[in-house]
PDB file of N, CA and C in Angstrom:
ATOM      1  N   UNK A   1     -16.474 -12.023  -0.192  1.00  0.00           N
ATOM      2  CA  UNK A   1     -15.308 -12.075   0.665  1.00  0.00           C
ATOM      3  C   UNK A   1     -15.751 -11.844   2.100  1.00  0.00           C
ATOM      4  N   UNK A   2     -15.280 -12.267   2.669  1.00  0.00           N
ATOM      5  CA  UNK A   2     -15.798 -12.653   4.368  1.00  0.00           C
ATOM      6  C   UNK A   2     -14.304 -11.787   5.160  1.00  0.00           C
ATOM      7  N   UNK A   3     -14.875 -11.716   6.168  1.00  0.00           N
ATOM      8  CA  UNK A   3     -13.112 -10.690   6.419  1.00  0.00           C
ATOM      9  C   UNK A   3     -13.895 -10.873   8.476  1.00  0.00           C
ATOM     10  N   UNK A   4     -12.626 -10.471   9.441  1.00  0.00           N
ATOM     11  CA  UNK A   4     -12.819 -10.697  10.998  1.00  0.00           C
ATOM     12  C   UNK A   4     -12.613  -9.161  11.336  1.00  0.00           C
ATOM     13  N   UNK A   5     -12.671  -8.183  10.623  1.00  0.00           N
ATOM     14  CA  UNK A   5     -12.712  -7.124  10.833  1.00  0.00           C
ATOM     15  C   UNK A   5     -13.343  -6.264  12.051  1.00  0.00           C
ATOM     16  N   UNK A   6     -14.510  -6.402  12.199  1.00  0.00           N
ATOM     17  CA  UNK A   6     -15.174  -6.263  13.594  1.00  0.00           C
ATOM     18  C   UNK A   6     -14.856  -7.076  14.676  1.00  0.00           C
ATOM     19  N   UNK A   7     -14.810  -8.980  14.623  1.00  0.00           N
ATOM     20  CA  UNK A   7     -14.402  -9.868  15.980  1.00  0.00           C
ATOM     21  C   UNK A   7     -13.098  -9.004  15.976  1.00  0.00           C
ATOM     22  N   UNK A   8     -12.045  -8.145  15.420  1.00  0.00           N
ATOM     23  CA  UNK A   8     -10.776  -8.318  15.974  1.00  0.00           C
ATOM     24  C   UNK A   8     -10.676  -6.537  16.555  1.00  0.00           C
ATOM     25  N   UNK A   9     -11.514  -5.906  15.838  1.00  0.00           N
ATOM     26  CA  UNK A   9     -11.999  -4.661  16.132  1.00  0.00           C
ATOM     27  C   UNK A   9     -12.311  -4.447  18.091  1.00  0.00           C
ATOM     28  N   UNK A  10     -13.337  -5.472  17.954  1.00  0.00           N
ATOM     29  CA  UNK A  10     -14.232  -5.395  19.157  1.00  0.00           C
ATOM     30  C   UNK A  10     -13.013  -5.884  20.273  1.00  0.00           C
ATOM     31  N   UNK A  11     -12.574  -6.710  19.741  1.00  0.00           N
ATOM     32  CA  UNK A  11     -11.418  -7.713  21.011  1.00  0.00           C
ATOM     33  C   UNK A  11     -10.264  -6.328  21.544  1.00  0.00           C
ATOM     34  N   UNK A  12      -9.844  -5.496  20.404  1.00  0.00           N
ATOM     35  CA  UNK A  12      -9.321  -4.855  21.065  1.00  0.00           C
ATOM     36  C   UNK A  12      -9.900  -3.359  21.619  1.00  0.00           C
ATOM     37  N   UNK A  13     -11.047  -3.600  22.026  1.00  0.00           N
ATOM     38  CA  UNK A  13     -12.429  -2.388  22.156  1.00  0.00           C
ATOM     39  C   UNK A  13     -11.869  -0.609  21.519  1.00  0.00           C
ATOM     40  N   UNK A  14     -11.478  -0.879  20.155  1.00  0.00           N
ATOM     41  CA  UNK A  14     -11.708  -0.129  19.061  1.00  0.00           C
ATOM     42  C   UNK A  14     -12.931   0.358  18.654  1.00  0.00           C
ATOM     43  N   UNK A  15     -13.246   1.405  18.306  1.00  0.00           N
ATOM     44  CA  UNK A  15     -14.259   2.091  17.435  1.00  0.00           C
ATOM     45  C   UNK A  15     -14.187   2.145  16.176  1.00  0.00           C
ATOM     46  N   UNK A  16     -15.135   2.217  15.833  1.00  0.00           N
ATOM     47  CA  UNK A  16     -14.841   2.214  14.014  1.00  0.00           C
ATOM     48  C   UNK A  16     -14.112   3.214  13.581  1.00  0.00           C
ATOM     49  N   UNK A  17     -14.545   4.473  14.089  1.00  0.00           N
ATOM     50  CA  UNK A  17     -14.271   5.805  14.126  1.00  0.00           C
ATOM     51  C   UNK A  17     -12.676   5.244  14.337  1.00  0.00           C
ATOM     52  N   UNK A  18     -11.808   5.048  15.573  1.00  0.00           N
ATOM     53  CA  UNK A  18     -10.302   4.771  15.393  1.00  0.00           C
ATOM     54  C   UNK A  18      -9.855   3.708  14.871  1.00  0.00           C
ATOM     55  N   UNK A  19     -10.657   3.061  14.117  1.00  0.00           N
ATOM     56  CA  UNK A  19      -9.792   1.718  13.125  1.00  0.00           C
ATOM     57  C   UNK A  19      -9.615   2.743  11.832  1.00  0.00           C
ATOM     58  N   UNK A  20     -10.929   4.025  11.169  1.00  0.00           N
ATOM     59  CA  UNK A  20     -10.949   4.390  10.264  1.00  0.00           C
ATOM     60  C   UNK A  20      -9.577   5.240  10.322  1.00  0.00           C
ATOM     61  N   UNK A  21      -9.653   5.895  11.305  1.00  0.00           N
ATOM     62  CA  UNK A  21      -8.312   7.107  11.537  1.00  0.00           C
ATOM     63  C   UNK A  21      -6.802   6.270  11.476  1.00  0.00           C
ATOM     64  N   UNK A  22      -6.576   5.067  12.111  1.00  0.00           N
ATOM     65  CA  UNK A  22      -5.728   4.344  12.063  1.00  0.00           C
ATOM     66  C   UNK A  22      -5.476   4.176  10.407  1.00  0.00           C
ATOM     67  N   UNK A  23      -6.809   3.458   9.452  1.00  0.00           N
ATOM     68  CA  UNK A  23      -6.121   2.760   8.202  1.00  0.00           C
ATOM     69  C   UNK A  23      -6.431   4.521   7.030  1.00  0.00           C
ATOM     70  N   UNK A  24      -6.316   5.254   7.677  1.00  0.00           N
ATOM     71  CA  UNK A  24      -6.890   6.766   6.629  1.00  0.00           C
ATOM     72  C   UNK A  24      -7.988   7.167   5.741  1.00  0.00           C
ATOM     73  N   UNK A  25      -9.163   6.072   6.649  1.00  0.00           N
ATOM     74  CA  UNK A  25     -10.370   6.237   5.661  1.00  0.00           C
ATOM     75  C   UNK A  25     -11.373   6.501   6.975  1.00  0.00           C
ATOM     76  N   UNK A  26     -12.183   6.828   6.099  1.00  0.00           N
ATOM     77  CA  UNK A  26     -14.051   7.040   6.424  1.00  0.00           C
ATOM     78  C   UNK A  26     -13.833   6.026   7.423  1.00  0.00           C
ATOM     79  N   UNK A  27     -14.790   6.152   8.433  1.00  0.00           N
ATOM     80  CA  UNK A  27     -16.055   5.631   9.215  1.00  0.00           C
ATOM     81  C   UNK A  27     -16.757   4.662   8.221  1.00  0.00           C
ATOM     82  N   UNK A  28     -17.247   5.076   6.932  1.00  0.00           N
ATOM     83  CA  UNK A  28     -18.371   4.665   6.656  1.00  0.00           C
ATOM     84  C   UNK A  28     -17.980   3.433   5.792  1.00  0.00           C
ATOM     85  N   UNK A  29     -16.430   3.703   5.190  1.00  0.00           N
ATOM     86  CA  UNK A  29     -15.648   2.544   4.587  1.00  0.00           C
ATOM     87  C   UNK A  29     -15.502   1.002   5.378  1.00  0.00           C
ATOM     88  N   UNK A  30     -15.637   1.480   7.100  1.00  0.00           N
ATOM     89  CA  UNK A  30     -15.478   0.389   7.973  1.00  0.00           C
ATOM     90  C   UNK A  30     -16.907  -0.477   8.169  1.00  0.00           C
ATOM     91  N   UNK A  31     -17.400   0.450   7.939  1.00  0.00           N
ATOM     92  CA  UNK A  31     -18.915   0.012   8.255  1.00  0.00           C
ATOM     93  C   UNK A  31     -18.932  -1.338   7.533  1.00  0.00           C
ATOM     94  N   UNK A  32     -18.717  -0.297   6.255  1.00  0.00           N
ATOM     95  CA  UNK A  32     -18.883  -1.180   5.183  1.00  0.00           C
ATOM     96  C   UNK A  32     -18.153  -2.764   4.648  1.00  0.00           C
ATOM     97  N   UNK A  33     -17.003  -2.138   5.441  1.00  0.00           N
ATOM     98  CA  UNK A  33     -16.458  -3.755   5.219  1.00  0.00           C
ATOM     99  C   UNK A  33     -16.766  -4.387   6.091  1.00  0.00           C
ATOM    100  N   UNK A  34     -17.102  -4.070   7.401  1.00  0.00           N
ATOM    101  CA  UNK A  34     -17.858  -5.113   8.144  1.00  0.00           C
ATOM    102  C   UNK A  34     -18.714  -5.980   8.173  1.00  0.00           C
ATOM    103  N   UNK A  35     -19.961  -5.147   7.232  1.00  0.00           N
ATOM    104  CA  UNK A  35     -20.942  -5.943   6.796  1.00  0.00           C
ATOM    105  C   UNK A  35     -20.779  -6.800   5.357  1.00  0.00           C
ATOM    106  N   UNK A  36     -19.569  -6.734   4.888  1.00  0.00           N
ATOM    107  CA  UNK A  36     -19.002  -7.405   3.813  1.00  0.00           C
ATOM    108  C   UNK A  36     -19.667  -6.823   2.247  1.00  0.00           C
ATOM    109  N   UNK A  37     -20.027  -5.419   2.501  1.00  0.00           N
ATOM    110  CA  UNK A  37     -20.738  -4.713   1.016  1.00  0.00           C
ATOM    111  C   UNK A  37     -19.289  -4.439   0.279  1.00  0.00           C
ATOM    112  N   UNK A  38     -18.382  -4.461   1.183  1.00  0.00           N
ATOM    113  CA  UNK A  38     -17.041  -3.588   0.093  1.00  0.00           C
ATOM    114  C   UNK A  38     -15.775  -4.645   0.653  1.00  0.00           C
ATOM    115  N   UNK A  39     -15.355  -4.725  -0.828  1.00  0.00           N
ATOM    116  CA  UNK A  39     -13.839  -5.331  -0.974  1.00  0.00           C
ATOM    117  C   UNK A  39     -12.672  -4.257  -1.264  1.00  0.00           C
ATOM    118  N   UNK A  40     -11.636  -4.420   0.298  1.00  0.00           N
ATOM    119  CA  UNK A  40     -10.819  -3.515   0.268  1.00  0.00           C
ATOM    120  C   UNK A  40      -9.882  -3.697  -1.318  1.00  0.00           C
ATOM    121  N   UNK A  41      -9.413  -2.641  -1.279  1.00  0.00           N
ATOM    122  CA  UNK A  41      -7.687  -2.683  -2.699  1.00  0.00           C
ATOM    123  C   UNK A  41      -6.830  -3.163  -1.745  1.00  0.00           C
ATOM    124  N   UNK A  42      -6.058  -3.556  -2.342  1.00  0.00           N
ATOM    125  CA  UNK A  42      -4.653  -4.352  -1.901  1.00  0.00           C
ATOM    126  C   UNK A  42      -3.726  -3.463  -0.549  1.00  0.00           C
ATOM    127  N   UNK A  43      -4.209  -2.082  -1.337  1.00  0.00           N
ATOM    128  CA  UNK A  43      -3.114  -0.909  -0.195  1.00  0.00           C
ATOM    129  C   UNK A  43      -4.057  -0.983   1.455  1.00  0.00           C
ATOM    130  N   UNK A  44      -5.464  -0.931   1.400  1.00  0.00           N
ATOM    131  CA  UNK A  44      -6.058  -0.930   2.162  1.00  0.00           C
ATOM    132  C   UNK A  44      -6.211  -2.371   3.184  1.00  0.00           C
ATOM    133  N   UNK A  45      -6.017  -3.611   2.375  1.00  0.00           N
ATOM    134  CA  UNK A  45      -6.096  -4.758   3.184  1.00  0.00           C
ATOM    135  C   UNK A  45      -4.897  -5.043   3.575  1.00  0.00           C
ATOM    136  N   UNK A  46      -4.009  -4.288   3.194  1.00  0.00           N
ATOM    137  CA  UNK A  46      -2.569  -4.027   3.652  1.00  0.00           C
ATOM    138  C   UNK A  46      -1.969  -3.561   4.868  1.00  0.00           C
ATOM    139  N   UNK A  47      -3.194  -2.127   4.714  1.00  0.00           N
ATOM    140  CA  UNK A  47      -2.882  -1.306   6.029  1.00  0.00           C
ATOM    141  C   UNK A  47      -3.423  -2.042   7.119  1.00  0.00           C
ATOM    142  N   UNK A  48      -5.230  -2.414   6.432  1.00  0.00           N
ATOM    143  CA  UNK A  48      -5.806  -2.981   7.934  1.00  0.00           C
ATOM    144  C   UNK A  48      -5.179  -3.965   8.734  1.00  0.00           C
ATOM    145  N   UNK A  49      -4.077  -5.525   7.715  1.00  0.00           N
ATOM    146  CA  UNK A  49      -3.670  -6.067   8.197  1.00  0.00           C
ATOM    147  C   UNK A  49      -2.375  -6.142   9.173  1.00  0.00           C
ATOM    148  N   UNK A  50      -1.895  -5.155   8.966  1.00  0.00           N
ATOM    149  CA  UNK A  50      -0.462  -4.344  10.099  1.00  0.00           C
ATOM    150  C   UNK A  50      -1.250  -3.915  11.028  1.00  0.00           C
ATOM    151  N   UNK A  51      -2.263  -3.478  11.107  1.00  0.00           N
ATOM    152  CA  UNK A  51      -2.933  -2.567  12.113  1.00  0.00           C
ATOM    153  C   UNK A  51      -2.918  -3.766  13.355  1.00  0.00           C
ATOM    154  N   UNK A  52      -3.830  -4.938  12.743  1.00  0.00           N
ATOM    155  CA  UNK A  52      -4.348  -6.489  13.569  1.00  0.00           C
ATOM    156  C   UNK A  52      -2.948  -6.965  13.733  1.00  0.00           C
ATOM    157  N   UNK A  53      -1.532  -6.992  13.000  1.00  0.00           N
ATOM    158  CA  UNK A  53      -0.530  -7.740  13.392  1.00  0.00           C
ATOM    159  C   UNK A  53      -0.813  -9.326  12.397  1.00  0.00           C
ATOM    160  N   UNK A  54      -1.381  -9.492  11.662  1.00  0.00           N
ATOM    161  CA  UNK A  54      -2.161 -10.157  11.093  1.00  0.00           C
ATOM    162  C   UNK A  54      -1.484 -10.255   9.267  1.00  0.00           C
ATOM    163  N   UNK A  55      -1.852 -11.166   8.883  1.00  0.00           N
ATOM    164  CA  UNK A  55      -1.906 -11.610   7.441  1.00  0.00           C
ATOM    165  C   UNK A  55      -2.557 -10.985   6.601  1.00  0.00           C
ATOM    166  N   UNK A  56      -2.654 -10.646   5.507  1.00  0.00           N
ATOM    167  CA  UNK A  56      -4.250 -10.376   5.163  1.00  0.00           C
ATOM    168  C   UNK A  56      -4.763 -11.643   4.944  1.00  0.00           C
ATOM    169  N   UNK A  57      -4.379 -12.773   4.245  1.00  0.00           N
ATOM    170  CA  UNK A  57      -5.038 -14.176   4.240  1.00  0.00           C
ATOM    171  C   UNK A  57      -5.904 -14.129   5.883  1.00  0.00           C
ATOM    172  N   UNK A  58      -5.375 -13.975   6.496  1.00  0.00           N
ATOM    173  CA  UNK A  58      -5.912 -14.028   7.915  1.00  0.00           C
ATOM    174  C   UNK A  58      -6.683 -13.156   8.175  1.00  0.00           C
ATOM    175  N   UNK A  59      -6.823 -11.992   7.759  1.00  0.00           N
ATOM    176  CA  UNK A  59      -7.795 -11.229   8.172  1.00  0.00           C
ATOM    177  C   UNK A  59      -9.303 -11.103   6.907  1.00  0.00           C
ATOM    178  N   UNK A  60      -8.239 -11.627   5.777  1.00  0.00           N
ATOM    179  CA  UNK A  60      -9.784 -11.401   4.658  1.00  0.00           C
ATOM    180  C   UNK A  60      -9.786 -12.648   4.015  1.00  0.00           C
ATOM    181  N   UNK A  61     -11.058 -13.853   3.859  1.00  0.00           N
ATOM    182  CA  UNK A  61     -10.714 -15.012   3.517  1.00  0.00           C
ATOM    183  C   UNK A  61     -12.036 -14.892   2.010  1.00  0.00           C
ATOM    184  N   UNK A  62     -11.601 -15.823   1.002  1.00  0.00           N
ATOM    185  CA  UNK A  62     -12.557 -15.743  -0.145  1.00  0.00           C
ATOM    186  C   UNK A  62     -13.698 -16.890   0.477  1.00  0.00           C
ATOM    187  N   UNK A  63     -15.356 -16.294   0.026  1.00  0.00           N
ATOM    188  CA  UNK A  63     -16.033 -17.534   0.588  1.00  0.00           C
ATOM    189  C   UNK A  63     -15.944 -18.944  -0.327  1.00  0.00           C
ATOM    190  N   UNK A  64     -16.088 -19.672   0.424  1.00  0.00           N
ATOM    191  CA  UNK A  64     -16.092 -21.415   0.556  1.00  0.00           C
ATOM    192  C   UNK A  64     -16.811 -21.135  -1.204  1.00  0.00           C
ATOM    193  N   UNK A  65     -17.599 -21.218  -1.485  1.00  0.00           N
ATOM    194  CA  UNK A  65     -18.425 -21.294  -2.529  1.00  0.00           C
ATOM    195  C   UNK A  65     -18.642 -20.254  -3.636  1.00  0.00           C
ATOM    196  N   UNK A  66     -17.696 -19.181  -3.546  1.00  0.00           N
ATOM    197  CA  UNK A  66     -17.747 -18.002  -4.053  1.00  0.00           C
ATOM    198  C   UNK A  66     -16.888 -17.537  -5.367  1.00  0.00           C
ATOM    199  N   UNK A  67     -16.536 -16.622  -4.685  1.00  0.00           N
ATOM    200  CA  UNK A  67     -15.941 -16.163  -6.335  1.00  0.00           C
ATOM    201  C   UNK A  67     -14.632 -16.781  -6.911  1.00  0.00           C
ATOM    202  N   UNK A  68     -14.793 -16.874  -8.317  1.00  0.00           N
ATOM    203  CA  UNK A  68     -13.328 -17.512  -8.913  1.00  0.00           C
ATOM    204  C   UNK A  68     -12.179 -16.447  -9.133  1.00  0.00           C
ATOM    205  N   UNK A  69     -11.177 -17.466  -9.060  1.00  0.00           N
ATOM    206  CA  UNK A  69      -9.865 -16.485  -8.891  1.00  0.00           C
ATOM    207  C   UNK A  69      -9.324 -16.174 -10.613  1.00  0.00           C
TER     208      UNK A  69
END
């Protein structure tokens, strides 16, 4: 899963540290989805996507070639 988590992070010159405090997790949870090691739960791609004003389709997309639904 591929996600804009950081481009939309950075645009609004956010820290990881206040995206984490914003969606009620770790630092290290953001990290992590940035570099695409972790797939949020539903409650979490939920929160992040209210945060952006955003979809979650829009903020987390499945890759082109990847996993089946």
């Amino acid at each position: 899963m591929e996600n804009r988590l950081k481009e939309l992070r950075e645009s609004l010159a956010m820290t990881q540290e206040e995206l984490a405090a914003r969606a009620g997790v770790s630092r290290q949870t953001i990290i992590s989805l940035e570099k695409g090691k972790y797939n949020p739960s539903i409650t979490l791609a939920y929160k992040l996507s209210k945060i952006f004003g955003l979809s979650i389709e829009e903020l987390f997309m499945l890759n082109e070639g990847g996993e089946k639904i």
